[in-house]
Protein backbone atom coordinates (compact mmCIF):
# COMPACT_ATOMS: atom_id res chain seq x y z
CA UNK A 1 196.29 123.47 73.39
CA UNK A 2 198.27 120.20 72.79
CA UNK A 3 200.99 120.84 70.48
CA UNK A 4 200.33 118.31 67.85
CA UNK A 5 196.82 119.85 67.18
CA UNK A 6 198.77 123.17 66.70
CA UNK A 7 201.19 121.31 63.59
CA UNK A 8 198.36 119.52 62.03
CA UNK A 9 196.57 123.49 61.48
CA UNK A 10 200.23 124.80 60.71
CA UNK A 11 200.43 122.37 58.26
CA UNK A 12 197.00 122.93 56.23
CA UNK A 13 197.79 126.66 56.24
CA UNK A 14 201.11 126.02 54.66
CA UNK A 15 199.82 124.94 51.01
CA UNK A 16 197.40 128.22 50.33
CA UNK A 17 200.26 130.28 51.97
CA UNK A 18 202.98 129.03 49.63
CA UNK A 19 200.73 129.68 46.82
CA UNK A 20 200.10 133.34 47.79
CA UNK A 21 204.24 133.61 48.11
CA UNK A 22 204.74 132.33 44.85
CA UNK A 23 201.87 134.34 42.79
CA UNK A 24 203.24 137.39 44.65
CA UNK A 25 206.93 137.18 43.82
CA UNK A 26 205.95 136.24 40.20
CA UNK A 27 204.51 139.56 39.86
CA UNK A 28 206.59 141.41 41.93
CA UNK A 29 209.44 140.18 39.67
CA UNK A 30 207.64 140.53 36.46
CA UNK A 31 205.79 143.88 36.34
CA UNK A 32 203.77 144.74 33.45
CA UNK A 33 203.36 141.81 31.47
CA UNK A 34 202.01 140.09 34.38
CA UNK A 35 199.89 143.06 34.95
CA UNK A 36 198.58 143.07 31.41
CA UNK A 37 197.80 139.36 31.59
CA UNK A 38 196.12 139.69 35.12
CA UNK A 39 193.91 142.89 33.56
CA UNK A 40 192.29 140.95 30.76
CA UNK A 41 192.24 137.71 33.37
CA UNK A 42 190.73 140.12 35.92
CA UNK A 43 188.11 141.32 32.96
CA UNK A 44 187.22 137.70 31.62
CA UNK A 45 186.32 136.00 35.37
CA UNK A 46 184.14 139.36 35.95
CA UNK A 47 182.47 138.31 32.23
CA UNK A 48 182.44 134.56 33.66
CA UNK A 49 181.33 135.67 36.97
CA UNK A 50 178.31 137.84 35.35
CA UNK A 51 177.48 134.95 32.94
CA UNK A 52 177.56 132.34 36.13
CA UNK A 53 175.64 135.22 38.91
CA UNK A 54 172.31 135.30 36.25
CA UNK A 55 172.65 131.52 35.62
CA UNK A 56 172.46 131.40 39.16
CA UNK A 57 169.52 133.95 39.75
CA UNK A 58 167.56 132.46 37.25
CA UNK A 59 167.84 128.82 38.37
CA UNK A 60 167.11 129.76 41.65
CA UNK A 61 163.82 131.89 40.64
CA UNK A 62 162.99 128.85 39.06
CA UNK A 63 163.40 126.66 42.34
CA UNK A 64 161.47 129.53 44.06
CA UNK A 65 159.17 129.10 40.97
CA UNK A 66 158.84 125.52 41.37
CA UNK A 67 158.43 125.89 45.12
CA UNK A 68 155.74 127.80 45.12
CA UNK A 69 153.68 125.45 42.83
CA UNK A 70 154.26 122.91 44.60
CA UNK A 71 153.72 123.79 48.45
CA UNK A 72 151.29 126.93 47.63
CA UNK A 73 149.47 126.22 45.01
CA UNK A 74 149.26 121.81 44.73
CA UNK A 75 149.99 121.31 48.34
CA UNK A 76 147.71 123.63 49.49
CA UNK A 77 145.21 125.29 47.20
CA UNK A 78 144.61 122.46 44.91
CA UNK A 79 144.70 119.32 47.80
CA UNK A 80 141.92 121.54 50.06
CA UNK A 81 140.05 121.85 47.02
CA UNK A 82 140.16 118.07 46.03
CA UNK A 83 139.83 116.85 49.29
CA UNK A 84 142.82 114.67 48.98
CA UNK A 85 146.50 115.04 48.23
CA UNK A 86 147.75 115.91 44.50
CA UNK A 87 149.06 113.22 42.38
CA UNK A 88 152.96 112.61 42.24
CA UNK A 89 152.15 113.34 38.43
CA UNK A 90 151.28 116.85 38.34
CA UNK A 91 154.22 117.94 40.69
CA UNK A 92 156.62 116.52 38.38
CA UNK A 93 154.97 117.84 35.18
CA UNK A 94 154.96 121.37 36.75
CA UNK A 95 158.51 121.01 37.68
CA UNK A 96 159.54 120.34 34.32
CA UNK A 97 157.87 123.01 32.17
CA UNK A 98 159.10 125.32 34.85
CA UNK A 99 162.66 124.30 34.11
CA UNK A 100 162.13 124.42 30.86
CA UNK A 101 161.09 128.02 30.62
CA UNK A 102 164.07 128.70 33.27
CA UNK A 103 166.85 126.62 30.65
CA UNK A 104 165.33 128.44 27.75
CA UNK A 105 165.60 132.14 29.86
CA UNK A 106 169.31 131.79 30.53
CA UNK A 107 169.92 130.74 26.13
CA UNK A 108 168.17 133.68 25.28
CA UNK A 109 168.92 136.32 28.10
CA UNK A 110 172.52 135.44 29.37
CA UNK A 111 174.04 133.57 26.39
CA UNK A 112 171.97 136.05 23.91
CA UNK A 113 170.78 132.85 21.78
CA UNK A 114 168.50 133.07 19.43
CA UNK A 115 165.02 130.93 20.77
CA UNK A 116 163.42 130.85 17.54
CA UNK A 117 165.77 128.53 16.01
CA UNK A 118 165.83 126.64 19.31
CA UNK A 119 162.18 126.08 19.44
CA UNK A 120 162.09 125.20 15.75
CA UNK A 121 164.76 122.75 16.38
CA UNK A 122 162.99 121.35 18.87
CA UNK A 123 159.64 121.25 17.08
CA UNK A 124 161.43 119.14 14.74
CA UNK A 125 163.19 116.78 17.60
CA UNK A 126 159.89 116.68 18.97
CA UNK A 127 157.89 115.67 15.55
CA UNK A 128 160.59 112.62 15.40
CA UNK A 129 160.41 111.44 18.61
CA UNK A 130 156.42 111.76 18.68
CA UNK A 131 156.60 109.41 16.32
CA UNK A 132 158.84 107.23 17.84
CA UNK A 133 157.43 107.03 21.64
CA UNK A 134 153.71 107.62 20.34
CA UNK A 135 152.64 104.73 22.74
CA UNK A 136 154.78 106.26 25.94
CA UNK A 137 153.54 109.86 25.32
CA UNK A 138 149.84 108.33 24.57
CA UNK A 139 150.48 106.89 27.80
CA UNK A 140 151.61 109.74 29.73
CA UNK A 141 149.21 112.67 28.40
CA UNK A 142 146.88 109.52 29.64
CA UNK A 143 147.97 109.71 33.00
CA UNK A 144 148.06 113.53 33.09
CA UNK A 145 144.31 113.57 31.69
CA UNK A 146 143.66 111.20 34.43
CA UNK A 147 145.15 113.92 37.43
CA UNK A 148 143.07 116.50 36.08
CA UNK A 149 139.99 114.80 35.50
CA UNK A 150 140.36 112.59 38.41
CA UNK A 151 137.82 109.71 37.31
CA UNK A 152 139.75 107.82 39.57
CA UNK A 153 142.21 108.68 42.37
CA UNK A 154 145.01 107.02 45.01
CA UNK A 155 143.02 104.44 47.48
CA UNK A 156 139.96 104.29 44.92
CA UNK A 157 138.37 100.58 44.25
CA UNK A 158 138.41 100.29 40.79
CA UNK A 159 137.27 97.30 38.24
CA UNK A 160 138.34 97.81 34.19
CA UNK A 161 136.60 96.70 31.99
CA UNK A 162 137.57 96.29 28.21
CA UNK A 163 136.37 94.22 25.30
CA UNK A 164 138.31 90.84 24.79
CA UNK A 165 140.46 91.49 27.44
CA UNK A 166 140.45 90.28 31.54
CA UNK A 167 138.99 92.13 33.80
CA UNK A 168 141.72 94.27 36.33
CA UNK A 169 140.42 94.63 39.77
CA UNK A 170 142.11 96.45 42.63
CA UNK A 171 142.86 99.31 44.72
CA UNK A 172 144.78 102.17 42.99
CA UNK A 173 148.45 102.65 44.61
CA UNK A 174 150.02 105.17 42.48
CA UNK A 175 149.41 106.99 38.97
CA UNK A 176 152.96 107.72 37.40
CA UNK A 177 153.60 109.31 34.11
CA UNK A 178 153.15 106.06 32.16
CA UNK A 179 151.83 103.46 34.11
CA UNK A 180 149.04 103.16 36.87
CA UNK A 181 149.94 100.73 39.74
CA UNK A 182 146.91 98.51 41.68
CA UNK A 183 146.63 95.80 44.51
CA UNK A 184 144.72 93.48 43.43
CA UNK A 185 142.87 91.72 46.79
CA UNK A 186 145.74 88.81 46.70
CA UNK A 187 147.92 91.54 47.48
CA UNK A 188 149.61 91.34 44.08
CA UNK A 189 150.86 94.69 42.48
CA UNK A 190 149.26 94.55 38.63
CA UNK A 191 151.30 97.46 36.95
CA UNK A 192 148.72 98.69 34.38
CA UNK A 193 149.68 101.83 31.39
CA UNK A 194 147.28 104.63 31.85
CA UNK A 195 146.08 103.89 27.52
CA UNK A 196 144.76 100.34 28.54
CA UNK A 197 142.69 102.31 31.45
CA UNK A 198 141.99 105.31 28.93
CA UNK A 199 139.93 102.69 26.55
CA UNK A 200 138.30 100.62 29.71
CA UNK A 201 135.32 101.11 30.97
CA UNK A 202 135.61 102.31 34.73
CA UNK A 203 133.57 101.07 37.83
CA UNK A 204 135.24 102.33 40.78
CA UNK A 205 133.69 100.94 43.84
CA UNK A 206 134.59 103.46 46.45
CA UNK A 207 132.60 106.61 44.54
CA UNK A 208 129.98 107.87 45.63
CA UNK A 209 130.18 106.15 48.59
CA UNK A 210 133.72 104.45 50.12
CA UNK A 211 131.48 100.58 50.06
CA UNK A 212 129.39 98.86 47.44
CA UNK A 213 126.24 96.08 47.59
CA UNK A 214 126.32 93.34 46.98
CA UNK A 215 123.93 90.08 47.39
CA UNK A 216 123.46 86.40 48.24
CA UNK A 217 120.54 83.93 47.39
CA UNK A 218 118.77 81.31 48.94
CA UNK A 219 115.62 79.41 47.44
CA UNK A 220 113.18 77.88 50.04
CA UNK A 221 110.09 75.80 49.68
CA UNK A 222 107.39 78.19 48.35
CA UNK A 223 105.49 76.46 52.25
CA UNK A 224 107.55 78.51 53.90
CA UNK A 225 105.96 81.59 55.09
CA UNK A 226 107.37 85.24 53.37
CA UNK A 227 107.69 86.81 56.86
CA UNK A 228 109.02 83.90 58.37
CA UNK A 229 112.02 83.60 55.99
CA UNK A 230 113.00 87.31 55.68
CA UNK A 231 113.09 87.14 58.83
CA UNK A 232 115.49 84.07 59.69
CA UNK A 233 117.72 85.48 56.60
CA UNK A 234 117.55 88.77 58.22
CA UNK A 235 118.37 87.86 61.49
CA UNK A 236 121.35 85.34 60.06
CA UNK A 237 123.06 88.30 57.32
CA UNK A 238 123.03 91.13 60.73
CA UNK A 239 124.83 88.23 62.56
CA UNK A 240 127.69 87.50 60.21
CA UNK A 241 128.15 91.16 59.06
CA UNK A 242 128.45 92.52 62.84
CA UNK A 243 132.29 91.83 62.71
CA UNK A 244 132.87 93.68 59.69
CA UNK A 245 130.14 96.51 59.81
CA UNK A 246 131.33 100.02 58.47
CA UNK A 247 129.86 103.01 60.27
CA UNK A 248 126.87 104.72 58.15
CA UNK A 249 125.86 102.29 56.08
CA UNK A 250 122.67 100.54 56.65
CA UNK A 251 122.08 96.95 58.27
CA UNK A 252 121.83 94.21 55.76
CA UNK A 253 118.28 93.50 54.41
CA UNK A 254 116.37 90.72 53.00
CA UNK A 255 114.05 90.22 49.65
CA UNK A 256 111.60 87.89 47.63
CA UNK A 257 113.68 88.01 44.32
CA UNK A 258 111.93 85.33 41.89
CA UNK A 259 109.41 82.58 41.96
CA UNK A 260 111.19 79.74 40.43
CA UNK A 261 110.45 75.67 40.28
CA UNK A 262 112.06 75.02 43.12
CA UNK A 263 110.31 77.50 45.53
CA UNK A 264 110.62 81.00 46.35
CA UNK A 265 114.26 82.62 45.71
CA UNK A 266 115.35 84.99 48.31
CA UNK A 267 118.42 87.42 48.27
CA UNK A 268 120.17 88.95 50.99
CA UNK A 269 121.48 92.47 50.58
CA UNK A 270 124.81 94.07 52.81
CA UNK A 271 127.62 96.30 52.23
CA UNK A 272 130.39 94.86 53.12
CA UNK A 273 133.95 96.49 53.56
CA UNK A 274 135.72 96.15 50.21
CA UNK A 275 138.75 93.79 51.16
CA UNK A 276 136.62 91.35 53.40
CA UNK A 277 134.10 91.32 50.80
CA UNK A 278 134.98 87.58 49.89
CA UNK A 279 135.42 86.48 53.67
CA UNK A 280 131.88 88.56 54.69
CA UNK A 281 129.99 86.57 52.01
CA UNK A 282 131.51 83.15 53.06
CA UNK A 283 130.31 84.18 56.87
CA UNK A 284 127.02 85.43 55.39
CA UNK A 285 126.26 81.61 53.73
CA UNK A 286 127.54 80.11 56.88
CA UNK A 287 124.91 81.98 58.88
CA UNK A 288 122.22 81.30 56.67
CA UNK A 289 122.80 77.59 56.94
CA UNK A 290 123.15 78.24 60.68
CA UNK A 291 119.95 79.58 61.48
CA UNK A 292 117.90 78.14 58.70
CA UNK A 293 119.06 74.53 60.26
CA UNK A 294 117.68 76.00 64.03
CA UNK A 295 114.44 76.89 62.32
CA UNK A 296 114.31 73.18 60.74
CA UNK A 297 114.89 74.61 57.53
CA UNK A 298 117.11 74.13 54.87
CA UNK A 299 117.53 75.34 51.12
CA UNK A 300 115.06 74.06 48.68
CA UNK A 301 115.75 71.15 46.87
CA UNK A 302 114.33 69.84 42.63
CA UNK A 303 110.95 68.50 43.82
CA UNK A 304 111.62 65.70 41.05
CA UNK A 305 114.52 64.43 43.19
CA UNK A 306 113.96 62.62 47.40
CA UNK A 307 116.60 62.25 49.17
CA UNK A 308 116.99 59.78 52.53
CA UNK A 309 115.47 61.51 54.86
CA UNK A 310 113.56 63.86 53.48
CA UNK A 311 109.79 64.53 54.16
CA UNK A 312 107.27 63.33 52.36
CA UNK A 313 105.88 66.57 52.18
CA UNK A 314 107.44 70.13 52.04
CA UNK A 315 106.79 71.76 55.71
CA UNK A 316 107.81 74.94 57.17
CA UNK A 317 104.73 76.89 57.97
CA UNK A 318 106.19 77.42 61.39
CA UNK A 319 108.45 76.05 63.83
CA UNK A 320 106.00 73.20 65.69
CA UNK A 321 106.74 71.38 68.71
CA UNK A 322 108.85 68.99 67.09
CA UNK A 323 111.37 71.32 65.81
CA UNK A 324 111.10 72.83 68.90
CA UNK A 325 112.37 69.39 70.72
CA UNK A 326 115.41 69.33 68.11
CA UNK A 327 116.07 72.69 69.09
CA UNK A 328 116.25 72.29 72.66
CA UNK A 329 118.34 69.16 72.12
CA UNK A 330 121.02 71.15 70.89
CA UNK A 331 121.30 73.83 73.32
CA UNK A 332 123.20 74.02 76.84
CA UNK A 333 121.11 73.06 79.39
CA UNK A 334 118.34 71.87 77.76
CA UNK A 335 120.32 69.51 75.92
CA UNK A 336 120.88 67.44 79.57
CA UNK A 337 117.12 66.17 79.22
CA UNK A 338 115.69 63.15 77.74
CA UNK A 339 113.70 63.24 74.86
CA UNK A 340 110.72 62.98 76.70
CA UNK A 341 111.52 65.69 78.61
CA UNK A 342 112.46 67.86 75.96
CA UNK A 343 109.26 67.06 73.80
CA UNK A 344 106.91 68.02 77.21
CA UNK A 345 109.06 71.18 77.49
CA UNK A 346 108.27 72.13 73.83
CA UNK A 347 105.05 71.74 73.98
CA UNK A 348 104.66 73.86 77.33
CA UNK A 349 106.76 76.80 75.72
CA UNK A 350 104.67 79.51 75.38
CA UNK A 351 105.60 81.24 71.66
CA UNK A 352 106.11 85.18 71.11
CA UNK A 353 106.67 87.04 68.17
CA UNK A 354 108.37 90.49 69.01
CA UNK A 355 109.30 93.80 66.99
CA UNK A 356 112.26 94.76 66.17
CA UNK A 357 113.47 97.17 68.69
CA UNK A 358 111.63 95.96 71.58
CA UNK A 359 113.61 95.75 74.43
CA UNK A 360 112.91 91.92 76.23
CA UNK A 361 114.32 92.36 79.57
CA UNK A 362 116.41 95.09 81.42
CA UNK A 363 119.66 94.62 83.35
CA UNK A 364 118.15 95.05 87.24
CA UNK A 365 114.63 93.60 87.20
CA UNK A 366 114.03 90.90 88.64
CA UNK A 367 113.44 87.34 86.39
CA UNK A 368 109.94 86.49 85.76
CA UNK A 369 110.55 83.77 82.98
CA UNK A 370 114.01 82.99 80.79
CA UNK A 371 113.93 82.92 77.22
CA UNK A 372 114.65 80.73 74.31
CA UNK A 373 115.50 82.46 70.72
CA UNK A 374 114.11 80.47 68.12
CA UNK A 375 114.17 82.60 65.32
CA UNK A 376 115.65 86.26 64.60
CA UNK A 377 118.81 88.00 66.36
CA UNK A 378 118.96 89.75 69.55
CA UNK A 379 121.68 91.64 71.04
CA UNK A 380 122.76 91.73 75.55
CA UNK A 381 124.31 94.96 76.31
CA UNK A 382 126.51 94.88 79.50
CA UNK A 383 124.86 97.15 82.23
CA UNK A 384 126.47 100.81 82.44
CA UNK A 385 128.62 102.27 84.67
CA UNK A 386 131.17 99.83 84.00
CA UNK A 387 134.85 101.57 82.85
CA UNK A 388 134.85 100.16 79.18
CA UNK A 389 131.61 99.20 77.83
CA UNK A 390 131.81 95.80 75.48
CA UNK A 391 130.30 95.94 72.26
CA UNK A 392 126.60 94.54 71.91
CA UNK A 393 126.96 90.39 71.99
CA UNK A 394 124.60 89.10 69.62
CA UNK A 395 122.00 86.17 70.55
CA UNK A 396 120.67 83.93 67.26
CA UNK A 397 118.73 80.94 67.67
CA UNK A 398 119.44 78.62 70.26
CA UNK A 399 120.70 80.83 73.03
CA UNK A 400 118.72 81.41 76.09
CA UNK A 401 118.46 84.48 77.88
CA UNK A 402 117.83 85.04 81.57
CA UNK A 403 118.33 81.29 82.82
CA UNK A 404 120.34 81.77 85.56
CA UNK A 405 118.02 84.63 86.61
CA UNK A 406 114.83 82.35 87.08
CA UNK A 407 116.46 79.74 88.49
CA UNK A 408 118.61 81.55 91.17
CA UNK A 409 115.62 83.81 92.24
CA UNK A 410 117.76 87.25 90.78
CA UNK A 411 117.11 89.95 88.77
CA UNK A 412 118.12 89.93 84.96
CA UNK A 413 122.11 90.80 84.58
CA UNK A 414 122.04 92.14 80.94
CA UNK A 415 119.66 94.03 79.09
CA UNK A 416 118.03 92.61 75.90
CA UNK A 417 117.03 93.94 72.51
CA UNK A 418 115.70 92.68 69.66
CA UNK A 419 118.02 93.17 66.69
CA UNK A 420 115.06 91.76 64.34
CA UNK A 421 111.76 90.37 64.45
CA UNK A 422 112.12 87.57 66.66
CA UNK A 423 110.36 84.53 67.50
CA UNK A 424 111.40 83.54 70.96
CA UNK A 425 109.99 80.89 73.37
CA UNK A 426 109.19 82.46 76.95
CA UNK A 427 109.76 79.56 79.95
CA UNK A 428 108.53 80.61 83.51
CA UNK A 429 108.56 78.74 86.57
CA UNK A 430 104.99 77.25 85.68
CA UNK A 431 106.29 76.00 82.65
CA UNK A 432 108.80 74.21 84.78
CA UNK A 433 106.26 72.70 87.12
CA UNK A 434 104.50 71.11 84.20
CA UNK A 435 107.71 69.51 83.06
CA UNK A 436 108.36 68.44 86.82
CA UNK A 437 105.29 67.40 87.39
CA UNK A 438 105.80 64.88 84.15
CA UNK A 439 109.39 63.67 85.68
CA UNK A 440 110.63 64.99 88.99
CA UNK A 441 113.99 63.67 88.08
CA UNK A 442 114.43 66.37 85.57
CA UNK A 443 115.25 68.91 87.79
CA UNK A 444 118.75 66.67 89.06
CA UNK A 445 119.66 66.91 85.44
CA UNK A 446 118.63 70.47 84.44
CA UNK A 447 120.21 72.17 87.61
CA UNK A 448 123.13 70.51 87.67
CA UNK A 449 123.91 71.58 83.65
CA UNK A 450 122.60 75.09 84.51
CA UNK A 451 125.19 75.11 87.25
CA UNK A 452 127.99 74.25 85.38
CA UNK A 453 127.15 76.37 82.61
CA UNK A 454 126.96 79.33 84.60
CA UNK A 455 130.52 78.31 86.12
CA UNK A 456 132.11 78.16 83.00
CA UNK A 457 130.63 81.68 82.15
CA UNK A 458 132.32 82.85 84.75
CA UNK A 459 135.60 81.13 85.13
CA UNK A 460 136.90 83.76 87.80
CA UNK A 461 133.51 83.31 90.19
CA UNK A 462 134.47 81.48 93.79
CA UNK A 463 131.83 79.46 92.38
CA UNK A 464 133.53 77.99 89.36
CA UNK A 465 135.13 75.06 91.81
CA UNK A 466 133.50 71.47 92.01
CA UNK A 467 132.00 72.81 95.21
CA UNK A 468 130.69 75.84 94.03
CA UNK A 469 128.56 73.93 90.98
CA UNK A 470 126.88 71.73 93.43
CA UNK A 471 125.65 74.94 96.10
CA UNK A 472 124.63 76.33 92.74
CA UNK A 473 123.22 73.54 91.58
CA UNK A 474 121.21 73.02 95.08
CA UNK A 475 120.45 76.48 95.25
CA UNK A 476 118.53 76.57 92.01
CA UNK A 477 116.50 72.62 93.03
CA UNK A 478 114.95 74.70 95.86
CA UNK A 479 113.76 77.50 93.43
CA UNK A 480 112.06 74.71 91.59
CA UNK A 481 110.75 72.97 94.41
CA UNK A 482 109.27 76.19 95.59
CA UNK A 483 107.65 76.89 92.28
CA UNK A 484 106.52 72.93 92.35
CA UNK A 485 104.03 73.66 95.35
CA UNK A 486 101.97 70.78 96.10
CA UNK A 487 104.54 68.33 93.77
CA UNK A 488 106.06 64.74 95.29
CA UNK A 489 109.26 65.71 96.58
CA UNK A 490 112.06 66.49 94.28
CA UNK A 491 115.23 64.53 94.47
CA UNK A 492 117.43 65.44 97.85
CA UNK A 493 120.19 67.97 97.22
């Protein structure tokens, strides 16, 4: 061992040692009066000692005490009970009365005070400051009435309510002994006293169930077929809520809710997660104007007012050939085609109306027609087998299903539901030939947007290069000639 480490412990043994010297010799040379003093020294620490030992015992039976409450009987018996962990506020309202009864133990047992003057004393300090803090203890017996009868509790969804006063809305962070903290959906803490909540009424949004409804409306031209608009509304609110959807609760749902002098007023029912509820409703208009525009629709409007541009006369029985056209104009391929083209197209489209549930083609058979969605929501599910599975992809109005199929001689590479009712337009290879046999020259323009639609689909595909477009693009020209038959020749590849 290095010899300075041995003088640095030398020299903390010296102090003690010197003291032990200098006690010793003091009553080595002083006898009995030193003796007498250390006897009744010697008798006073054991009193001291005594008085300190049950200070000690009983403090720590209280922390055993105290323990127990809190891990045993809260922690464990109490939370498996509630079904959720105790409020902050009846730990520390335990701990206290425990200490309590442990401070007033060690006046009365060790000190040998009498408690009946202390708790009179205290009645009397307690009396004053009643008085005094009637609004803080109002507030905390508040706050203690609200742990135990647990109206509310940490992570609830709560709006108050109270006569001539704003409305509180927010998500309950914490209940303390005199205040009840929420975040508000700005993300704002609002620090609220449990007596303002005591004397509000109480809508928590998260009890029974952890989401609420809640509604949009539309009004439509009373010519608008019932079925046909809860069925576009539908179809647009299962859309937008997809997203956001919360497992176990049902899909959104449509309703006639009043006749009024505009038309027919619809509302749209969902249960939206709590903090999107403001971003789900904006999507839910969004997708209402979204489809209700593909189905040539729009909201209803005072019949004492005419805009430019609008008809002389409500329509909207059903979606006719015209609307149809429009349609097609504004989706990819059919939007390559002249008007003329498009209008022969709609009027060849043979219409279906389909249940919900009904599956429209299967991932593996092979394409008999594609299919246009003009009204209601369908879903393509990836085929199986694959190592993740993607989610469902939804398919409003406007998308078409099963083009590349057809046209490329395949079989179907998804499998399609029907979300909703749906009104869909079914295009086969004879439907084609009409529209050939009308203008040849269609076919240059279809194929070659089918081709690079497809390409873009699938960005990675060896056929995603300039090259690759125009085999596809030739490929699918001699699937329509071959459907043509006895047609002039369509234009060279």
């Amino acid at each position: 061992m290095a010899v300075p480490i041995i003088l640095s412990r030398l020299n903390k043994l010296l102090l003690p040692l010197a003291g032990c010297l200098l006690l010793g010799g003091a009553l080595y040379l002083e006898g009995s009066a030193y003796q007498a003093t250390g006897a009744e020294a010697l008798e006073s620490g054991w009193r001291v000692l005594g008085y300190a030992l049950s200070v000690g015992l009983i403090l720590s039976l209280g922390v055993l005490l105290q323990r127990v409450v809190q891990y045993v009987l809260l922690d464990g018996l109490v939370a498996a009970a509630l079904g959720a962990p105790v409020p902050r506020l009846l730990s520390q309202i335990s701990g206290l009365l425990i200490f309590l009864l442990a401070f007033g133990a060690i006046a009365g047992f060790v000190f040998k005070q009498d408690l009946t003057v202390l708790w009179a004393a205290s009645g009397v300090a307690g009396v004053v400051l009643g008085m005094a803090l009637r609004e803080l203890l109002l507030d905390i017996f508040t706050g203690l009435a609200l742990n135990l009868d647990r109206p509310v509790k940490i992570g609830d969804h709560v709006v108050l309510h109270k006569a001539g006063d704003s409305v509180l809305e927010g998500r309950i962070a914490e209940i303390s002994w005199r205040s009840t903290r929420l975040l508000d959906d700005a993300g704002n803490l609002v620090i609220v006293p449990n007596s303002r909540i005591a004397g509000s009424t109480i809508t928590n949004h998260s009890q029974p169930n952890p989401w609420f409804e809640t509604l949009v409306t539309v009004t439509l031209d009373a010519s608008v077929p019932t079925d046909r608009a809860l069925r576009i509304l539908e179809a647009a609110a299962i859309e937008a809520i997809l997203p956001y959807s919360v497992p176990g609760v049902s899909p959104p749902y449509s309703r006639v809710r009043a006749i009024t002098g505009q038309g027919v007023e619809y509302a749209v029912f969902f249960s939206p997660p709590l903090e999107r509820r403001y971003r789900v409703r904006s999507l839910m208009l969004e997708h209402i104007l979204r489809h209700l525009d593909r189905a040539g629709l729009r909201p209803a409007w005072p019949k004492a007012e005419q805009a430019a541009g609008d008809p002389a006369a409500p329509t909207g029985r059903a979606m006719d050939a015209d609307g149809l056209a429009r349609l097609l104009a504004t989706t990819a391929p059919t939007d390559a085609l002249n008007d003329a083209d498009r209008r022969v197209l709609a009027q060849t489209i043979r219409r279906r109306r389909l249940p919900a549930g009904l599956t429209l083609t299967q991932a593996g058979e092979t394409a008999t027609a594609f299919y246009l969605v003009i009204e209601g929501l369908m879903t393509a599910e990836a085929p199986r087998g694959r190592a993740t599975q993607p989610p469902p992809e939804p398919l409003g109005p406007g998308r078409l299903i099963g083009l590349d199929a057809l046209l490329l001689g395949t079989t179907y590479g998804e499998t399609v539901r029907c979300r909703t009712e749906v009104l869909v337009g079914e295009i086969t290879l004879d439907t084609l030939a009409t529209l050939l046999a009308h203008n040849p020259g269609a076919a240059d323009a279809l194929t070659a947007a089918a081709a690079t639609l497809l390409a873009q689909a699938n960005p990675g595909d060896a056929r995603s290069s300039f090259a690759g477009e125009a085999d596809l693009a030739a490929e699918m020209r001699a699937t329509l000639r071959r459907s043509a038959g006895g047609l002039r020749p369509l234009a060279a590849d």
